[in-house]
Protein backbone atom coordinates (compact mmCIF):
# COMPACT_ATOMS: atom_id res chain seq x y z
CA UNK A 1 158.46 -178.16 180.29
CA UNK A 2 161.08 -178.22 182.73
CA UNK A 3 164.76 -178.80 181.09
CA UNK A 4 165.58 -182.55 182.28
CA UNK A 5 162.39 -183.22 180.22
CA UNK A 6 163.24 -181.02 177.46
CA UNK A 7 166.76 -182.70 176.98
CA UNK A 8 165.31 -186.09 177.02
CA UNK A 9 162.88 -184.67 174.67
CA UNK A 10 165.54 -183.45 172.31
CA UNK A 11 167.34 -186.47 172.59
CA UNK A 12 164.50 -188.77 171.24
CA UNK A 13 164.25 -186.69 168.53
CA UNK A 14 167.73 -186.91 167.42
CA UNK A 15 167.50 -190.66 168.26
CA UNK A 16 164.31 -191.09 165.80
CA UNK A 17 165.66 -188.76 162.87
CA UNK A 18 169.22 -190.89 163.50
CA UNK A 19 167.38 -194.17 162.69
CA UNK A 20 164.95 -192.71 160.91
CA UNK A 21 168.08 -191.72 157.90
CA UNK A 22 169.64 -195.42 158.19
CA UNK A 23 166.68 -196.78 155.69
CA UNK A 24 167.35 -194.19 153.60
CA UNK A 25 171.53 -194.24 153.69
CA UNK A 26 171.17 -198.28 152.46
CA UNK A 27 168.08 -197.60 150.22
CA UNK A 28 170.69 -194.72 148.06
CA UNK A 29 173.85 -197.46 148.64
CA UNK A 30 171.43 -200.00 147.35
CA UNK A 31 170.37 -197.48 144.19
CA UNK A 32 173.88 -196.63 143.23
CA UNK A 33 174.41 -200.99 143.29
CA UNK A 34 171.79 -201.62 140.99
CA UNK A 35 172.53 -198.88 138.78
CA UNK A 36 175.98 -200.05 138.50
CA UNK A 37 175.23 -203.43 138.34
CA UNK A 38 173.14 -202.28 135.30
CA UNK A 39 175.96 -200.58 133.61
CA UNK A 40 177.65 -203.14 133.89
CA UNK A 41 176.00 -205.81 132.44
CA UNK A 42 175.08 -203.17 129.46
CA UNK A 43 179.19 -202.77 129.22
CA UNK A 44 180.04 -206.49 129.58
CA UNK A 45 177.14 -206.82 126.46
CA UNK A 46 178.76 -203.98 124.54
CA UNK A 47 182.53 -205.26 124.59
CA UNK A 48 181.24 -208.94 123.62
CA UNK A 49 179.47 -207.43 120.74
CA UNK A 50 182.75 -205.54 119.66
CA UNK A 51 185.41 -204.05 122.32
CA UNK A 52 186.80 -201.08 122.39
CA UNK A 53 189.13 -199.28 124.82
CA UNK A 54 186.44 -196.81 125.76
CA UNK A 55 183.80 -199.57 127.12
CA UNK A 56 186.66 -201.46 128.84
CA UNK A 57 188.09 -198.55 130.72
CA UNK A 58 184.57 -197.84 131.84
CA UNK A 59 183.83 -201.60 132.98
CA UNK A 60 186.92 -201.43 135.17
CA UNK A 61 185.78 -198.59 136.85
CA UNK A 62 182.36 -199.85 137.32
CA UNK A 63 183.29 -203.65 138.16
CA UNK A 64 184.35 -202.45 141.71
CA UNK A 65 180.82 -200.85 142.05
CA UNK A 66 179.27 -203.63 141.60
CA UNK A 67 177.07 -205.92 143.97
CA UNK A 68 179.07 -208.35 145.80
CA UNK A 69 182.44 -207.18 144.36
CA UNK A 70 184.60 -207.41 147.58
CA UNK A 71 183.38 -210.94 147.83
CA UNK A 72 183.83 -212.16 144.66
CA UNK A 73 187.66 -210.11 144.58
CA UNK A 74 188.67 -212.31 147.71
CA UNK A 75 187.57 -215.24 145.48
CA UNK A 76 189.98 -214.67 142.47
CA UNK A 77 193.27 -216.06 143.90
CA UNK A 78 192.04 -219.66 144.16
CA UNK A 79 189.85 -218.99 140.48
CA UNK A 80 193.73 -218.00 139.19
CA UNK A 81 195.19 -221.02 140.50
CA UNK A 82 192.83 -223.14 138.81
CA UNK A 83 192.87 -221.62 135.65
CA UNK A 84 196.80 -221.80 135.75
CA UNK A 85 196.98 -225.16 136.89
CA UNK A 86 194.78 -226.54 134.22
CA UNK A 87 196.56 -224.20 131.35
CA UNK A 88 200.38 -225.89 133.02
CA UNK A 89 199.02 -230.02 132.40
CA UNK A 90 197.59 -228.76 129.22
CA UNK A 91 193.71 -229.86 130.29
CA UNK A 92 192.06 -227.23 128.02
CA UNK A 93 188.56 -228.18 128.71
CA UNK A 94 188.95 -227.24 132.14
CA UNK A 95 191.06 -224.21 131.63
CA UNK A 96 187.70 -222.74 129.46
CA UNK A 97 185.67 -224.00 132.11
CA UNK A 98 187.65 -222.62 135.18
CA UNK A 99 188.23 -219.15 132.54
CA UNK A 100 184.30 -218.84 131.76
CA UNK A 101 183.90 -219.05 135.79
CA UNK A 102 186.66 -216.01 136.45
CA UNK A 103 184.62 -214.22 133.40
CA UNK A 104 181.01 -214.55 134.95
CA UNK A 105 182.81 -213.14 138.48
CA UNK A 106 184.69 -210.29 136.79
CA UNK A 107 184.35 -209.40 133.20
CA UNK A 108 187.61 -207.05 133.51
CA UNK A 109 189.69 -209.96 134.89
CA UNK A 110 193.27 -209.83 133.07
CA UNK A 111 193.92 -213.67 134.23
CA UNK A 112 190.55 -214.88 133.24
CA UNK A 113 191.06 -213.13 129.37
CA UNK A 114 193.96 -214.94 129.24
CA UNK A 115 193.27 -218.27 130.52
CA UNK A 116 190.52 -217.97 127.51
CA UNK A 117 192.95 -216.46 125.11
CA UNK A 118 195.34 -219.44 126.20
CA UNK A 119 192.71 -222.45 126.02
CA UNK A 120 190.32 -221.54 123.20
CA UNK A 121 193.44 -221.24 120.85
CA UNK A 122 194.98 -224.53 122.25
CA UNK A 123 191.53 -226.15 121.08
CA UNK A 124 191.15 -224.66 118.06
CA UNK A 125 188.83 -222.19 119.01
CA UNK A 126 190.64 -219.30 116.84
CA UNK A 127 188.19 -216.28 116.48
CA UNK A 128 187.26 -216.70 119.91
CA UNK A 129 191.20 -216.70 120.62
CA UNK A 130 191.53 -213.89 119.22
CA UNK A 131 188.77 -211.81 120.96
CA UNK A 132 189.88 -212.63 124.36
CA UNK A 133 193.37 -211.45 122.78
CA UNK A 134 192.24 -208.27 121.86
CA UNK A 135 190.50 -207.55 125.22
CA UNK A 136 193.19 -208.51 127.22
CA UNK A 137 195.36 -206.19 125.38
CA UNK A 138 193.01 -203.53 125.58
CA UNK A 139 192.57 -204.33 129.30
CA UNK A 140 196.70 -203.72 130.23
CA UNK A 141 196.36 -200.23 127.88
CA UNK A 142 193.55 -199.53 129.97
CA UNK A 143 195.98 -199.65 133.16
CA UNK A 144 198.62 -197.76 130.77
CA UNK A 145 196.05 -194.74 130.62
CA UNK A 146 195.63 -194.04 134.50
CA UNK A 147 199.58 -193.12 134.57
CA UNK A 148 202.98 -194.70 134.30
CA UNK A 149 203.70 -195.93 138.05
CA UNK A 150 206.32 -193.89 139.00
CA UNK A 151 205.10 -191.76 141.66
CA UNK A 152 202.43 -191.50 143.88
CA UNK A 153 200.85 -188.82 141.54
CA UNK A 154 201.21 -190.93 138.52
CA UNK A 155 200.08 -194.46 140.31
CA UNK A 156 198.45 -197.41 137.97
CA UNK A 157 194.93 -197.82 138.90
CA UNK A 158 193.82 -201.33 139.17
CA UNK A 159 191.06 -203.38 140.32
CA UNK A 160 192.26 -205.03 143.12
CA UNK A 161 195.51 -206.86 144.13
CA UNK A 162 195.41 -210.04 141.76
CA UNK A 163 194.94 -207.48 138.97
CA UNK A 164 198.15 -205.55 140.09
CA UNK A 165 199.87 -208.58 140.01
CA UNK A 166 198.78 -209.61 136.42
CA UNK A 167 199.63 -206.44 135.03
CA UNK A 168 202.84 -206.87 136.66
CA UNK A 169 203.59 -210.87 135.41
CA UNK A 170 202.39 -210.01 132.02
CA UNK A 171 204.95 -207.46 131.68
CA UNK A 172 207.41 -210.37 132.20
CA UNK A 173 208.62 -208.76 135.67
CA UNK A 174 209.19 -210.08 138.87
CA UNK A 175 208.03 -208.60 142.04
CA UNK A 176 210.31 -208.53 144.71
CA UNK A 177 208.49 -206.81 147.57
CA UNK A 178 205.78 -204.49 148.43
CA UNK A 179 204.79 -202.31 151.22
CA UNK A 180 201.26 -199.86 151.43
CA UNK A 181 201.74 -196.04 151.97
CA UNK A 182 198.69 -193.72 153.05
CA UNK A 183 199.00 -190.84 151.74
CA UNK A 184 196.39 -187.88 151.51
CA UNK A 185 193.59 -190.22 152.84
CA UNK A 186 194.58 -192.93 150.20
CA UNK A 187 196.26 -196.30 149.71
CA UNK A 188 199.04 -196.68 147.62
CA UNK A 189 201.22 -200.03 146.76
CA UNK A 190 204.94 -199.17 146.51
CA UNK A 191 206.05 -202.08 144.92
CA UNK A 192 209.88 -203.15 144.10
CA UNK A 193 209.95 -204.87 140.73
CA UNK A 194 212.93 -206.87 138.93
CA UNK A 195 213.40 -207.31 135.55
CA UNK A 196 215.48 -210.06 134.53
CA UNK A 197 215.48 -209.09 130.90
CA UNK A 198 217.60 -205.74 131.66
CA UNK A 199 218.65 -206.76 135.08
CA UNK A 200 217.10 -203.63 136.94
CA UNK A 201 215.36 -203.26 139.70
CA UNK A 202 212.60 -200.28 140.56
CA UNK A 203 209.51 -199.23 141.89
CA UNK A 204 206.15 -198.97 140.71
CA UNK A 205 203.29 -197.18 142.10
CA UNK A 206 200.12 -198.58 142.59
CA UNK A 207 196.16 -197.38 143.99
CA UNK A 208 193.11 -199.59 143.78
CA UNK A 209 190.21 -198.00 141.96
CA UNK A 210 187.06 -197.21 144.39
């Protein structure tokens, strides 16, 4: 075989094993999905049977394996919005409608727990008050446990960006301004905060679980 032929040769080989490994690459992206999704649903089961810190640290760290999570992230600001709206003219059968929806999207939703915390108190819905209470509590000590925000080696871990936000605004702080930092191949969120309660201003640190 003379070497122009034996190059091309080489070539399609490297060609077929190259698209030969792409079925394979999805098929083990599409295995670690399911097998996440499955967790999750088995942790989203657990946590309305009783929840514990344990099972809702894990569902935040499995919630952004999940199927379809970008997707259904990008859809949370105008599921907040909603759910605020309704809770601010006091329409409490849409605030557990528009809370249930945020719940079925994302099961580790601060906003959504307590939009339901909020509304099924408000209609007299008191046990079921208080278990969106108690995992919405256990959901900010969850974000307490990754670190304390004040470094980039110490950075909260969230979910995604409405989540740092929550945490944030149910701390009864203000956040001024914010600005992303890359630092040893990740993302960070370095963002000013105000609070009005002892007039001080600082910074927390902030990285998006993956």
């Amino acid at each position: 075989m003379n070497p122009t032929m034996r190059l091309l040769t080489l070539l399609l080989a490297c060609l077929l094993s190259a698209c030969s490994s792409v079925p394979l690459i999805q098929e083990n992206i599409n295995d670690e999905h399911l097998e996440s999704n499955a967790r999750y649903d088995a942790l989203v089961h657990a946590i309305k049977t009783q929840p514990t810190l344990p099972a809702i640290t894990e569902l935040r760290q499995v919630t952004v394996l999940t199927t379809g999570y970008k997707e259904k992230s990008s859809n949370e600001p105008v599921q907040n919005q909603l759910l605020f709206e309704a809770i601010e003219t006091e329409n409490w059968a849409l605030c557990l409608q528009k809370a249930n929806e945020g719940l079925a999207s994302n099961y580790a939703s601060l906003n959504s727990h307590f939009g339901a915390m909020v509304c099924n108190i408000e209609s007299g819905n008191a046990i079921q008050g208080q278990y969106h209470e108690s995992v919405f509590n256990q959901l900010l000590e969850a974000i307490w446990t990754t670190g304390d925000g004040e470094s980039f080696d110490t950075a909260f871990q969230v979910i995604n960006i409405a989540d740092r936000d929550a945490f944030i605004e149910f701390h009864a702080l203000d956040l001024i301004k914010q600005s992303i930092t890359r630092r040893d191949g990740q993302n960070y969120d370095v963002v000013t905060i105000y609070d009005l309660e002892k007039d001080e201003v600082f910074e927390w640190y902030f990285t998006q679980l993956k």
